[in-house]
C-alpha atoms as a PDB file:
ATOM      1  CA  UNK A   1       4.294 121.119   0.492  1.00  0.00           C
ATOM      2  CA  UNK A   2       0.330 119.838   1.445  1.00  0.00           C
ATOM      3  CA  UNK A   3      -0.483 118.301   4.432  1.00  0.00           C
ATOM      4  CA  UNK A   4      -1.816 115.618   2.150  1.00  0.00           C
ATOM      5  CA  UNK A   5       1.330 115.675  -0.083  1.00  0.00           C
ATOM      6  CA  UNK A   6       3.617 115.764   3.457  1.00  0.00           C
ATOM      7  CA  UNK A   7       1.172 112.570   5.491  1.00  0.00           C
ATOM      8  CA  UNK A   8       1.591 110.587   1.631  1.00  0.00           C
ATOM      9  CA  UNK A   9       5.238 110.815   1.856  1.00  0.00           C
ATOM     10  CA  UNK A  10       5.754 109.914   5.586  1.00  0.00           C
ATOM     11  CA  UNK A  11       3.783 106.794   4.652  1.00  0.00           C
ATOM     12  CA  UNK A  12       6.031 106.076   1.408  1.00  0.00           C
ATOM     13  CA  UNK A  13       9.005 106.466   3.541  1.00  0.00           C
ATOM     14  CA  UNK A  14       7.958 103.845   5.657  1.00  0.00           C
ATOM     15  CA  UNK A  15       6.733 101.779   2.830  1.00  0.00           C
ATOM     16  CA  UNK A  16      10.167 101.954   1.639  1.00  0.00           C
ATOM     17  CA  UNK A  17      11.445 100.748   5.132  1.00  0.00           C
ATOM     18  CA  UNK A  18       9.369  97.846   5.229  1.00  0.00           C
ATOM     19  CA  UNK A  19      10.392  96.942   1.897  1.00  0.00           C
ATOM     20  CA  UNK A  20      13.873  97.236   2.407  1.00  0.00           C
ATOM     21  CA  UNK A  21      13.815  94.916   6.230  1.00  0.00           C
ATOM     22  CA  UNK A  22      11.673  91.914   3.514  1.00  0.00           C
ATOM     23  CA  UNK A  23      14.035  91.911   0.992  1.00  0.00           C
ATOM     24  CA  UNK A  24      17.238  90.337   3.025  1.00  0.00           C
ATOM     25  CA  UNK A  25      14.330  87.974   4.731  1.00  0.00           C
ATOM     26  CA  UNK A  26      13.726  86.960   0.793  1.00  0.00           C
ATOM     27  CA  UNK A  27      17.421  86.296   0.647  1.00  0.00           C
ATOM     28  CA  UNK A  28      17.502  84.558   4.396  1.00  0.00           C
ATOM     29  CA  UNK A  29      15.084  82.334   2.566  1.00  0.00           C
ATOM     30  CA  UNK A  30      17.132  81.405  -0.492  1.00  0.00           C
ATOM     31  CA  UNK A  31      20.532  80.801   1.528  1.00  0.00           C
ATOM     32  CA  UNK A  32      18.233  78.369   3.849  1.00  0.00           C
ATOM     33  CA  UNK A  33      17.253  76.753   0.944  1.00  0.00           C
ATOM     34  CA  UNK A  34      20.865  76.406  -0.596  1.00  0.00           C
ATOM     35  CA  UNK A  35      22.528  74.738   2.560  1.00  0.00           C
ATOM     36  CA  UNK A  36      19.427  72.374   2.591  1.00  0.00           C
ATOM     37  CA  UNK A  37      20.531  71.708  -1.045  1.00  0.00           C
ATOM     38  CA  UNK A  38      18.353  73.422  -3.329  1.00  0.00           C
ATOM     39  CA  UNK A  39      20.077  74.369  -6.444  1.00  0.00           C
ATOM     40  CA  UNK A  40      19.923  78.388  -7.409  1.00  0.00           C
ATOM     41  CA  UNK A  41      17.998  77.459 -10.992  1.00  0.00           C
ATOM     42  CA  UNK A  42      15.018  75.799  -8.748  1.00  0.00           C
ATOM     43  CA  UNK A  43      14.903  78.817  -6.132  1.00  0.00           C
ATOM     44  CA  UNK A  44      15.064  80.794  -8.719  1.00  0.00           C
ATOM     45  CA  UNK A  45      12.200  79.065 -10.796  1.00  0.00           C
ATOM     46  CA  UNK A  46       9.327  78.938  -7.748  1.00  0.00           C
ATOM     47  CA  UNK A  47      10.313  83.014  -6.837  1.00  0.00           C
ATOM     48  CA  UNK A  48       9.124  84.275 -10.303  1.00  0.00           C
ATOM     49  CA  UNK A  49       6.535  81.374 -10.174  1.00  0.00           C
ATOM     50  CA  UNK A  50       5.091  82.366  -7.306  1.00  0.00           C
ATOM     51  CA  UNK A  51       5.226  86.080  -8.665  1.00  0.00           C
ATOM     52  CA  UNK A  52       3.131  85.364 -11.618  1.00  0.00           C
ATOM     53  CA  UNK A  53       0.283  83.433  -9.511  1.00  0.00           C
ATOM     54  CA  UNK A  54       0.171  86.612  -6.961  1.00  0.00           C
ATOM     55  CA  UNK A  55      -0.072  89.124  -9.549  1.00  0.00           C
ATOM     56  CA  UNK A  56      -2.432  87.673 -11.689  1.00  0.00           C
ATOM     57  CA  UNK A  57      -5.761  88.047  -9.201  1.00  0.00           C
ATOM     58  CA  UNK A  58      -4.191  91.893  -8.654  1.00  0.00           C
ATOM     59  CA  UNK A  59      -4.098  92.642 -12.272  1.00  0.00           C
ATOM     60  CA  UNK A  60      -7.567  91.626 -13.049  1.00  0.00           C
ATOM     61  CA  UNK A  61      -8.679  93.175 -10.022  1.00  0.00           C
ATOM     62  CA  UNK A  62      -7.538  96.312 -11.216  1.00  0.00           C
ATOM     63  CA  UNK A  63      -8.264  96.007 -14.727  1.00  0.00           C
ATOM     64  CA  UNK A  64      -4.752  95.575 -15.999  1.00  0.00           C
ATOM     65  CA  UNK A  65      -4.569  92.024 -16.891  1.00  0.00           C
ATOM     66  CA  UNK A  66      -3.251  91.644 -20.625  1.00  0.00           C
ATOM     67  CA  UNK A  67      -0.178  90.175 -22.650  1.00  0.00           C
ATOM     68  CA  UNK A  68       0.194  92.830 -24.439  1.00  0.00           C
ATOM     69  CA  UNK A  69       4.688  92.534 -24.785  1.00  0.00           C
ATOM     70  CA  UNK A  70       5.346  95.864 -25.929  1.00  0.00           C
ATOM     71  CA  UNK A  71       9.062  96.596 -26.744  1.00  0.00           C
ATOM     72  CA  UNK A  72       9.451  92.524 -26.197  1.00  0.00           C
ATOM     73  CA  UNK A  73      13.075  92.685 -27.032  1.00  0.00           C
ATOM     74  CA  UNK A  74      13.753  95.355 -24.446  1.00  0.00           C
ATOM     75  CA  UNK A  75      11.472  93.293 -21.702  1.00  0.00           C
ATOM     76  CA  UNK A  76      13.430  90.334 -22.865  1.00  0.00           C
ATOM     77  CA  UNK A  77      16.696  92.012 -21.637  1.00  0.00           C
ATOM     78  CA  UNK A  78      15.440  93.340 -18.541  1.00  0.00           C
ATOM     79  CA  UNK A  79      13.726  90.320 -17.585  1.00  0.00           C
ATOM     80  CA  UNK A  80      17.192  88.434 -18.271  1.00  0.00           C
ATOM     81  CA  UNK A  81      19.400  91.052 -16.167  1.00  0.00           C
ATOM     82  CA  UNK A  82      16.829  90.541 -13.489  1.00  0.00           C
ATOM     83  CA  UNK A  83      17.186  86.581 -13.680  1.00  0.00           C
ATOM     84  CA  UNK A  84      20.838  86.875 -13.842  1.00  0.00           C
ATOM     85  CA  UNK A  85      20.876  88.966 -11.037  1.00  0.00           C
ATOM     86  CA  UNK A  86      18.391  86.643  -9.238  1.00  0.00           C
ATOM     87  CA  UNK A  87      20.347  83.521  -9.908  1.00  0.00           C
ATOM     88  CA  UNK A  88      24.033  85.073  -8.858  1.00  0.00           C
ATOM     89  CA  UNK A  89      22.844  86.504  -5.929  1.00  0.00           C
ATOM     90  CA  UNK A  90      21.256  83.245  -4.995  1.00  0.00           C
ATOM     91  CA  UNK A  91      24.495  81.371  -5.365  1.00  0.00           C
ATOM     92  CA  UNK A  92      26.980  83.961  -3.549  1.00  0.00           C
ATOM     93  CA  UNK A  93      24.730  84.035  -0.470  1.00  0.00           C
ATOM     94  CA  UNK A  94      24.753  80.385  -0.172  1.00  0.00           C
ATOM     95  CA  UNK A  95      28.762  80.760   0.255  1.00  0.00           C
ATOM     96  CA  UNK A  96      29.007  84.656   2.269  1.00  0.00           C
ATOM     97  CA  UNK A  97      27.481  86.308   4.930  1.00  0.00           C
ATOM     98  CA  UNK A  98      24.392  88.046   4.280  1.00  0.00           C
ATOM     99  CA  UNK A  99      25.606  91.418   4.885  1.00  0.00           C
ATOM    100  CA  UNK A 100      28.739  90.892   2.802  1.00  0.00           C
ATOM    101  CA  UNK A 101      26.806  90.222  -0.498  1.00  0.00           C
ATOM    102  CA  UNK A 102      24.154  92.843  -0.328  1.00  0.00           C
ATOM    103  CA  UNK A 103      26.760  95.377   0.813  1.00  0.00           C
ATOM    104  CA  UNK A 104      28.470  94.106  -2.299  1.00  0.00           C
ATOM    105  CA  UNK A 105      25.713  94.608  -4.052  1.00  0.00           C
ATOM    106  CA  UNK A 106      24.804  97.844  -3.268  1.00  0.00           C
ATOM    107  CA  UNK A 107      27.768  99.621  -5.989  1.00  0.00           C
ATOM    108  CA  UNK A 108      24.532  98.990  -7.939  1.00  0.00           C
ATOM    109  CA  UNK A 109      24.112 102.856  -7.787  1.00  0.00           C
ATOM    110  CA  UNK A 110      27.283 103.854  -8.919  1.00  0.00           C
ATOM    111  CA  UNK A 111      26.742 101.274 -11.895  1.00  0.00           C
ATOM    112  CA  UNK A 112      23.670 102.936 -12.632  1.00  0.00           C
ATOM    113  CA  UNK A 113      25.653 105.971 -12.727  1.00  0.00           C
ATOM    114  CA  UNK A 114      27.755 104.770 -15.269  1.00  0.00           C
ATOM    115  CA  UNK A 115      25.102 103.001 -17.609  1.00  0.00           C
ATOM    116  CA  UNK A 116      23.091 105.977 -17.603  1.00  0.00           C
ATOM    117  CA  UNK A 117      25.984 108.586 -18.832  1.00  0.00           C
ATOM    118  CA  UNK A 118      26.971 106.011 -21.534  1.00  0.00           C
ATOM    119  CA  UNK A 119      23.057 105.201 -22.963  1.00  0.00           C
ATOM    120  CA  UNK A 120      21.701 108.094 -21.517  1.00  0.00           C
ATOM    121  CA  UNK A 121      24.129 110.681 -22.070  1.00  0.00           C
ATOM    122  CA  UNK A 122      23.589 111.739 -18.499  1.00  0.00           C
ATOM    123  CA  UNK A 123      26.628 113.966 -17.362  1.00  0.00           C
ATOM    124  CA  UNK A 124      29.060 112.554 -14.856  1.00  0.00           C
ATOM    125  CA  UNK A 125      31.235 115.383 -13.165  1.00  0.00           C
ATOM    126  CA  UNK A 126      34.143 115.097 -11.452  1.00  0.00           C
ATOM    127  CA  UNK A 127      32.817 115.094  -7.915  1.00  0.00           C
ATOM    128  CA  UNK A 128      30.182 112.124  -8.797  1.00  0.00           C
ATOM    129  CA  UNK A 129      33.423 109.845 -10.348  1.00  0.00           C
ATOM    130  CA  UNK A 130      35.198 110.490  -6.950  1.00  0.00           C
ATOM    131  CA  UNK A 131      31.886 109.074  -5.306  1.00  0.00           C
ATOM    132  CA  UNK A 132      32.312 105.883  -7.444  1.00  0.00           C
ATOM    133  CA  UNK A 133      35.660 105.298  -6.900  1.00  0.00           C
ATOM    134  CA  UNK A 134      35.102 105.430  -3.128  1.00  0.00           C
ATOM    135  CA  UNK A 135      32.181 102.917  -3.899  1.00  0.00           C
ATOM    136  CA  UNK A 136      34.440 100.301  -5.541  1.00  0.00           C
ATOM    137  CA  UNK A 137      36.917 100.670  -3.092  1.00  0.00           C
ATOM    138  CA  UNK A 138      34.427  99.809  -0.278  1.00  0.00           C
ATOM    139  CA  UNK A 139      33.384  97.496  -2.506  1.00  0.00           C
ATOM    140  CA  UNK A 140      36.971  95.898  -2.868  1.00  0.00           C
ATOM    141  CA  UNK A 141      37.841  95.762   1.222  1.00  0.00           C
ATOM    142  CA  UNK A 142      34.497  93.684   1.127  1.00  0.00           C
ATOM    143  CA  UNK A 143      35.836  91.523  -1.761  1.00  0.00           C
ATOM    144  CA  UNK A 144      39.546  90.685  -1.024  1.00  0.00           C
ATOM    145  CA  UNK A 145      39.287  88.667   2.401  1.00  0.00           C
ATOM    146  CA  UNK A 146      35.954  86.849   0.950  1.00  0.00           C
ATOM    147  CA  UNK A 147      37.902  86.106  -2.456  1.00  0.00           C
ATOM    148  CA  UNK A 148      40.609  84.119  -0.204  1.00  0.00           C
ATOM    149  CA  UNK A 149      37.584  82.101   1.733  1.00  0.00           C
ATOM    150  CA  UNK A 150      35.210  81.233  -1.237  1.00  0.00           C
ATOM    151  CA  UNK A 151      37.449  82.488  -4.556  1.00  0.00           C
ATOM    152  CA  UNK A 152      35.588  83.493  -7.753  1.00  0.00           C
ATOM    153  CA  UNK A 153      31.940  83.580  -5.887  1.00  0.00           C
ATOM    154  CA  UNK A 154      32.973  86.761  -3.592  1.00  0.00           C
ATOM    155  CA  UNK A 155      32.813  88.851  -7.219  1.00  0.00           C
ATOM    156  CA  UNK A 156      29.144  87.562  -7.739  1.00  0.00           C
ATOM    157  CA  UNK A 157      27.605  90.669  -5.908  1.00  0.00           C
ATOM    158  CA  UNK A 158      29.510  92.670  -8.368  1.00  0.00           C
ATOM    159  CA  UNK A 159      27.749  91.011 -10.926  1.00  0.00           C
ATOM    160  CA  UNK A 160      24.570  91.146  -9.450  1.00  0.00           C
ATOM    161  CA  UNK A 161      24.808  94.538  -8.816  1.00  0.00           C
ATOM    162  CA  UNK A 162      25.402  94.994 -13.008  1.00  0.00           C
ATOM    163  CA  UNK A 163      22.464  92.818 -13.933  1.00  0.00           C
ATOM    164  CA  UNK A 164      20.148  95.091 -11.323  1.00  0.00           C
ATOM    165  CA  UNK A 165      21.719  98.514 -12.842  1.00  0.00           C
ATOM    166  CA  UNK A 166      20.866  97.233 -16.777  1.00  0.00           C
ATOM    167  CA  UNK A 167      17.262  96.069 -15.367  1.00  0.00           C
ATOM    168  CA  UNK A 168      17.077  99.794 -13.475  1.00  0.00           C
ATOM    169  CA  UNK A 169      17.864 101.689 -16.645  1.00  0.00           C
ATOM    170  CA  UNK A 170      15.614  99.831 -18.573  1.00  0.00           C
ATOM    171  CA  UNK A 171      12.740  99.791 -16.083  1.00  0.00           C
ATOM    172  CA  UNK A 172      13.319 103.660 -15.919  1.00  0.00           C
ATOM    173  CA  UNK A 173      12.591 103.785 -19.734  1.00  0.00           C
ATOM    174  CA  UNK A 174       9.374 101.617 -19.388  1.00  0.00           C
ATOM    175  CA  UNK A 175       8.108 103.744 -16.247  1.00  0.00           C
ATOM    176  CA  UNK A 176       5.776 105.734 -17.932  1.00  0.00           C
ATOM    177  CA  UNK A 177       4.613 103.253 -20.703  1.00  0.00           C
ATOM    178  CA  UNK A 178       3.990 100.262 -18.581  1.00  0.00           C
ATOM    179  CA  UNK A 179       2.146 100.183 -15.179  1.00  0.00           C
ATOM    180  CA  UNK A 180       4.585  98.814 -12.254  1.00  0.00           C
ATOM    181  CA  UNK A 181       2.749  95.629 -11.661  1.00  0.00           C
ATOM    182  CA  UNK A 182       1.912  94.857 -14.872  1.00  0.00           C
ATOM    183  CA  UNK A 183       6.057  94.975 -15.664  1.00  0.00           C
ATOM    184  CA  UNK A 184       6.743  92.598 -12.900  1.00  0.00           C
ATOM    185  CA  UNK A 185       4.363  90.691 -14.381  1.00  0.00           C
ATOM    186  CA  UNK A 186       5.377  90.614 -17.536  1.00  0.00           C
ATOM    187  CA  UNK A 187       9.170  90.002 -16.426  1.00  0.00           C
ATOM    188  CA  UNK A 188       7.782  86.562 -14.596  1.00  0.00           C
ATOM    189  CA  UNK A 189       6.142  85.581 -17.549  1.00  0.00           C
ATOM    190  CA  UNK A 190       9.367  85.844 -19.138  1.00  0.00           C
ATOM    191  CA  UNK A 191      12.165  84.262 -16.623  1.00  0.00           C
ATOM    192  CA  UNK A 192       9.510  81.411 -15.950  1.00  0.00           C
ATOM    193  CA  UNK A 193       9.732  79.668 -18.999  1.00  0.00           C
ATOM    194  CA  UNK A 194      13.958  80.749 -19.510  1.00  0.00           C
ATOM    195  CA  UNK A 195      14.722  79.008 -16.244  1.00  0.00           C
ATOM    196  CA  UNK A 196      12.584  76.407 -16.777  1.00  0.00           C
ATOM    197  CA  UNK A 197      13.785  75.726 -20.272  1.00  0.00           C
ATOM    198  CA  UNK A 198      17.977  75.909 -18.490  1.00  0.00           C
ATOM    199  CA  UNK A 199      16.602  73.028 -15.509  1.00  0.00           C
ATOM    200  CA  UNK A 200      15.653  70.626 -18.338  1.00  0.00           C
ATOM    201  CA  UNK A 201      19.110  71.447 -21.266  1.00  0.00           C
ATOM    202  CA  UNK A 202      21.296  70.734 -17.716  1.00  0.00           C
ATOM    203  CA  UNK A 203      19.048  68.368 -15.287  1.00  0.00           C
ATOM    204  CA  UNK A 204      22.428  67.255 -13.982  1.00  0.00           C
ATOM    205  CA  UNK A 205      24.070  70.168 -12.562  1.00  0.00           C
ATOM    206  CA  UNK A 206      24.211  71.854  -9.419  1.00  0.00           C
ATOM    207  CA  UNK A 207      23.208  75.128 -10.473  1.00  0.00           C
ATOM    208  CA  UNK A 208      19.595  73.621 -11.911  1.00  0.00           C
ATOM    209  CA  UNK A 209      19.056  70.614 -10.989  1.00  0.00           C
ATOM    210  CA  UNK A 210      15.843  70.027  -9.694  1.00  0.00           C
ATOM    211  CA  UNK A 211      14.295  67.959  -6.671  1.00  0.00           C
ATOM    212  CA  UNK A 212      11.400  66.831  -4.629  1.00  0.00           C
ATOM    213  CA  UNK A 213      11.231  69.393  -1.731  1.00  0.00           C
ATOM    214  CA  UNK A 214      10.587  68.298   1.944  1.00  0.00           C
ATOM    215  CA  UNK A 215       8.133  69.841   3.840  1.00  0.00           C
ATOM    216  CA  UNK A 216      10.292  72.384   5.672  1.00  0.00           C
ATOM    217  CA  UNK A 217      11.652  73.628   2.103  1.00  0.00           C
ATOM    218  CA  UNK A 218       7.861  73.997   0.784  1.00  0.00           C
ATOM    219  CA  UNK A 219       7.395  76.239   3.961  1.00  0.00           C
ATOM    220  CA  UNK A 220      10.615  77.559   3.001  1.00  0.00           C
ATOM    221  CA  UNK A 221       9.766  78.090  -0.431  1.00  0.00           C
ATOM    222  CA  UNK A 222       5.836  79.865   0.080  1.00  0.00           C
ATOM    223  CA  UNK A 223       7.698  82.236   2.544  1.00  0.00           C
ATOM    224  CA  UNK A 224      10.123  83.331   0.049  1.00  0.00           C
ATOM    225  CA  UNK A 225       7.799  83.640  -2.880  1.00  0.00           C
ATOM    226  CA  UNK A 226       5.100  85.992  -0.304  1.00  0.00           C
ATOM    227  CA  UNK A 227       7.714  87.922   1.311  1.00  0.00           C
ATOM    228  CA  UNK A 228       9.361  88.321  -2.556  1.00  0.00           C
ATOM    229  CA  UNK A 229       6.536  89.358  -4.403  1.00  0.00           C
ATOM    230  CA  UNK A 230       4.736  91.517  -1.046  1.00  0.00           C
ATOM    231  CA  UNK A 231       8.905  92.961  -0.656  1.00  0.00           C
ATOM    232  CA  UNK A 232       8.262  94.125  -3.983  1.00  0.00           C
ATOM    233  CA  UNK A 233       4.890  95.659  -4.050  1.00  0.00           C
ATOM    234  CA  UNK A 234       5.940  97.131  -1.045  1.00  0.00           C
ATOM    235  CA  UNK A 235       8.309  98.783  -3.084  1.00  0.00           C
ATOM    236  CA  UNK A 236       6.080  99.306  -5.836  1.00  0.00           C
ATOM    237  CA  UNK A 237       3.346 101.355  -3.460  1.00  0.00           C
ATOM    238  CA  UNK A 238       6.299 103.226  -1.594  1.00  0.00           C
ATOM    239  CA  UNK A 239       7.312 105.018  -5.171  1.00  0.00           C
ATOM    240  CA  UNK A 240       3.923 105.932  -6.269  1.00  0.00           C
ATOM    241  CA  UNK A 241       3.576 108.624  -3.951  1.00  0.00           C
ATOM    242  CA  UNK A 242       6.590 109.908  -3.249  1.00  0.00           C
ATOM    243  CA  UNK A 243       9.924 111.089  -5.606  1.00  0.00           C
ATOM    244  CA  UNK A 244      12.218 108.622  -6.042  1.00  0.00           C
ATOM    245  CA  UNK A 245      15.235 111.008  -5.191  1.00  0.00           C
ATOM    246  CA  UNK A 246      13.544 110.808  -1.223  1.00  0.00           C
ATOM    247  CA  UNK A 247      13.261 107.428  -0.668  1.00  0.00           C
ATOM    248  CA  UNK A 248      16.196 106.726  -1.758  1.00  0.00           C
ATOM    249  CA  UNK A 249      18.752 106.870   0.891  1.00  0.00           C
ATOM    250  CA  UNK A 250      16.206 104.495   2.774  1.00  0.00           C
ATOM    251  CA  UNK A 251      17.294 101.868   0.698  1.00  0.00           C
ATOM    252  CA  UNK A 252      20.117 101.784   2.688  1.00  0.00           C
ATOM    253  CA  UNK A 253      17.755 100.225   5.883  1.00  0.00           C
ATOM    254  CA  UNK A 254      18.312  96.763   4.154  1.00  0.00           C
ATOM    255  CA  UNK A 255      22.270  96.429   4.775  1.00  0.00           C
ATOM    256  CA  UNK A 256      21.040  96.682   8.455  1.00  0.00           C
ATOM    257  CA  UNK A 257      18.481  93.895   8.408  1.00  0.00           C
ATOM    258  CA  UNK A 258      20.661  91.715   6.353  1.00  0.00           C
ATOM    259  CA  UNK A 259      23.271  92.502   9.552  1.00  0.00           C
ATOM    260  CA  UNK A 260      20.676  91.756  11.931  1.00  0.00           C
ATOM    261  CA  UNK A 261      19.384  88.186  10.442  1.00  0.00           C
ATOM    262  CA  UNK A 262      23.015  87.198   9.182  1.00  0.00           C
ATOM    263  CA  UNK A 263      24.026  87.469  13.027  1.00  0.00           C
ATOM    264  CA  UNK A 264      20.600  86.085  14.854  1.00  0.00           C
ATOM    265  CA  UNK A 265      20.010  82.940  12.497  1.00  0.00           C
ATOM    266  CA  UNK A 266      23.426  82.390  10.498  1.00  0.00           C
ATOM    267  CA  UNK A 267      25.629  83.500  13.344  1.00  0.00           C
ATOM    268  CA  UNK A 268      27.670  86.008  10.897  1.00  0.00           C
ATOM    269  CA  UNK A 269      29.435  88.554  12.738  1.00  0.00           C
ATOM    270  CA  UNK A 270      30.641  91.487  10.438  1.00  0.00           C
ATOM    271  CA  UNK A 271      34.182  92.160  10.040  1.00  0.00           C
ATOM    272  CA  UNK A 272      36.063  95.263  10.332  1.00  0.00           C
ATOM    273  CA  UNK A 273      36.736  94.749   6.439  1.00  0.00           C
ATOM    274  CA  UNK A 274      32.827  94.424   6.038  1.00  0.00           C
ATOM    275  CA  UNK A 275      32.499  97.562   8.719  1.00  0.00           C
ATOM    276  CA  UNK A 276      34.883  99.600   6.732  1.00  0.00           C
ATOM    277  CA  UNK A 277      33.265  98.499   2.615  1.00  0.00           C
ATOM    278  CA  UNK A 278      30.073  99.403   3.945  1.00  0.00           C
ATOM    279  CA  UNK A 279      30.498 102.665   5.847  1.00  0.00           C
ATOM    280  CA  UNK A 280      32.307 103.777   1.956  1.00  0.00           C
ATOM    281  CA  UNK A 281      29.590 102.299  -0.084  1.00  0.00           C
ATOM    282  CA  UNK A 282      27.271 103.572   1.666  1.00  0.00           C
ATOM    283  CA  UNK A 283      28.908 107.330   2.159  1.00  0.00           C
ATOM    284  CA  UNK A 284      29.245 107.044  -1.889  1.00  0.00           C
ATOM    285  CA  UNK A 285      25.682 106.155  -2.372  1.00  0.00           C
ATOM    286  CA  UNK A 286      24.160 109.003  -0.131  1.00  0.00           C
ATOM    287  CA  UNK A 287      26.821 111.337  -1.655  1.00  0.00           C
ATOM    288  CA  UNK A 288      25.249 110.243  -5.134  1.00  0.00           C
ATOM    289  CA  UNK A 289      21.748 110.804  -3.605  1.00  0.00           C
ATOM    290  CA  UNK A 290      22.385 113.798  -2.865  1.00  0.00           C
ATOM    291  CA  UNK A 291      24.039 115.447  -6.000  1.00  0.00           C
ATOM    292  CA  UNK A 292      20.989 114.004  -8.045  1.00  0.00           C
ATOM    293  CA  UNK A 293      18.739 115.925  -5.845  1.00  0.00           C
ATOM    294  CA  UNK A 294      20.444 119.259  -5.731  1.00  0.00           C
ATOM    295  CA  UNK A 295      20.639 119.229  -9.689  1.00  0.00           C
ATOM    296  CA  UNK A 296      16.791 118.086 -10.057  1.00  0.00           C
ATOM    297  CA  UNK A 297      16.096 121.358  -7.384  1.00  0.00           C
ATOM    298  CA  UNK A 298      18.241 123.969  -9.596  1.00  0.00           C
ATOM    299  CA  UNK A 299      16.358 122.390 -12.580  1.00  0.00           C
END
């Protein structure tokens, strides 16, 4: 390895870092916004909003800037997993701790796992299903005492953590066809309109309905859109220079800051069922990691 090639992915690593400490402030934003009232639908709505308006100035500043919806049907489905995704996580976090959800949430490796040996006819050995089932069962410990607290909602993660799998494996497919920005974009363009198009069929629900904001939840709603859309740029720059295999144990970094801002602003203080989930979702994630890159080294 370069000098060049080493310095590049020191910086991508802490790219990555920063990335994953902005995301749970994103999500610190949207549970602020649901105990102020704000129904998932309209959270939902301004994020991807606010996604389109940033990118558009960085697309035609780099030349990108088209509508060009190749493989719509297949954008259309990742743009609605992401939505889904969105919109569940949204709601669960407004009823659990911060740190429950997105360790919840992060099976979404294992699911990946799956997804990819049944459309991608990527081979799952023995060792790799072990890792899974360890990953549910973390997964589970989380799940049980939050099930008796808030019922149904406590399996939200889960789903979450499918809709962000099916928008991985298609987003892998579309990696080298579509530039990064121009695909979150495109995916904006997309969920804009479908959410918008949901608030107005059910005006009258909880999950869309939409109101005047106060001041504090415009503040509210301009620092989740910039920390959302910079989160995932952040994101975007980390994997450009570096493998995805490396950073990808750092992903880990955001079950701490979800910890850290669940405890300083919502006063949530892990328990040893949340302690125990995460230590074997995260073992079962780094254990995946690291099978993925001893195969792509003997390849």
């Amino acid at each position: 390895m370069s000098v060049e090639q080493s310095e590049d992915y020191g910086k991508s690593i802490w790219l990555m870092c920063g990335a994953m400490f902005m995301l749970p402030v994103l999500d610190c934003f949207a549970k602020l916004l649901g105990e102020n009232g704000m129904s998932p639908g309209q959270i939902v709505l301004f994020r991807f909003s606010f996604q389109v308006l940033i990118l558009v100035p960085i697309l035609v500043l780099r030349k990108e800037f088209n509508l060009n919806f190749a493989h719509f049907w297949l954008q259309l489905l990742r743009a609605l997993a992401m939505a889904l995704a969105t919109f569940c996580f949204f709601i669960a976090i407004s009823h659990m701790p911060l740190a429950d959800s997105i360790a919840i949430f992060f099976v979404e490796p294992m699911i990946l796992t799956i997804l990819s040996a049944i459309f991608l006819g990527e081979t799952v050995r023995l060792r790799r299903v072990l890792a899974i089932i360890v990953g549910f069962i973390g997964a589970i410990i989380i799940i049980r005492p939050q099930f008796n607290n808030v019922g149904v909602v406590a399996f939200l993660p889960l789903i979450t953590a499918t809709c962000f799998a099916t928008y991985m494996l298609i987003t892998r497919y579309f990696s080298q066809k579509i530039s990064p920005i121009q695909m979150q974009f495109q995916m904006g363009l997309i969920i804009v309109p479908l959410v918008a198009i949901f608030s107005l069929i059910f005006p009258s629900t909880d999950e869309f309905i939409i109101i005047l904001p106060n001041w504090f939840e415009i503040q509210l709603l301009v620092g989740l859109g910039f920390v959302a859309t910079s989160g995932h740029l952040l994101l975007v720059l980390a994997t450009k220079k570096a493998p995805a295999n490396l950073l990808a144990p750092f992903q880990y970094v955001e079950i701490i800051g979800a910890t850290l801002l669940g405890f300083f602003i919502f006063g949530d203080i892990p328990t040893r069922y949340t302690a125990i989930g995460i230590f074997l979702i995260t073992l079962s994630g780094l254990y995946l990691w690291f099978r993925e890159n001893q195969l792509q080294k003997k390849i």
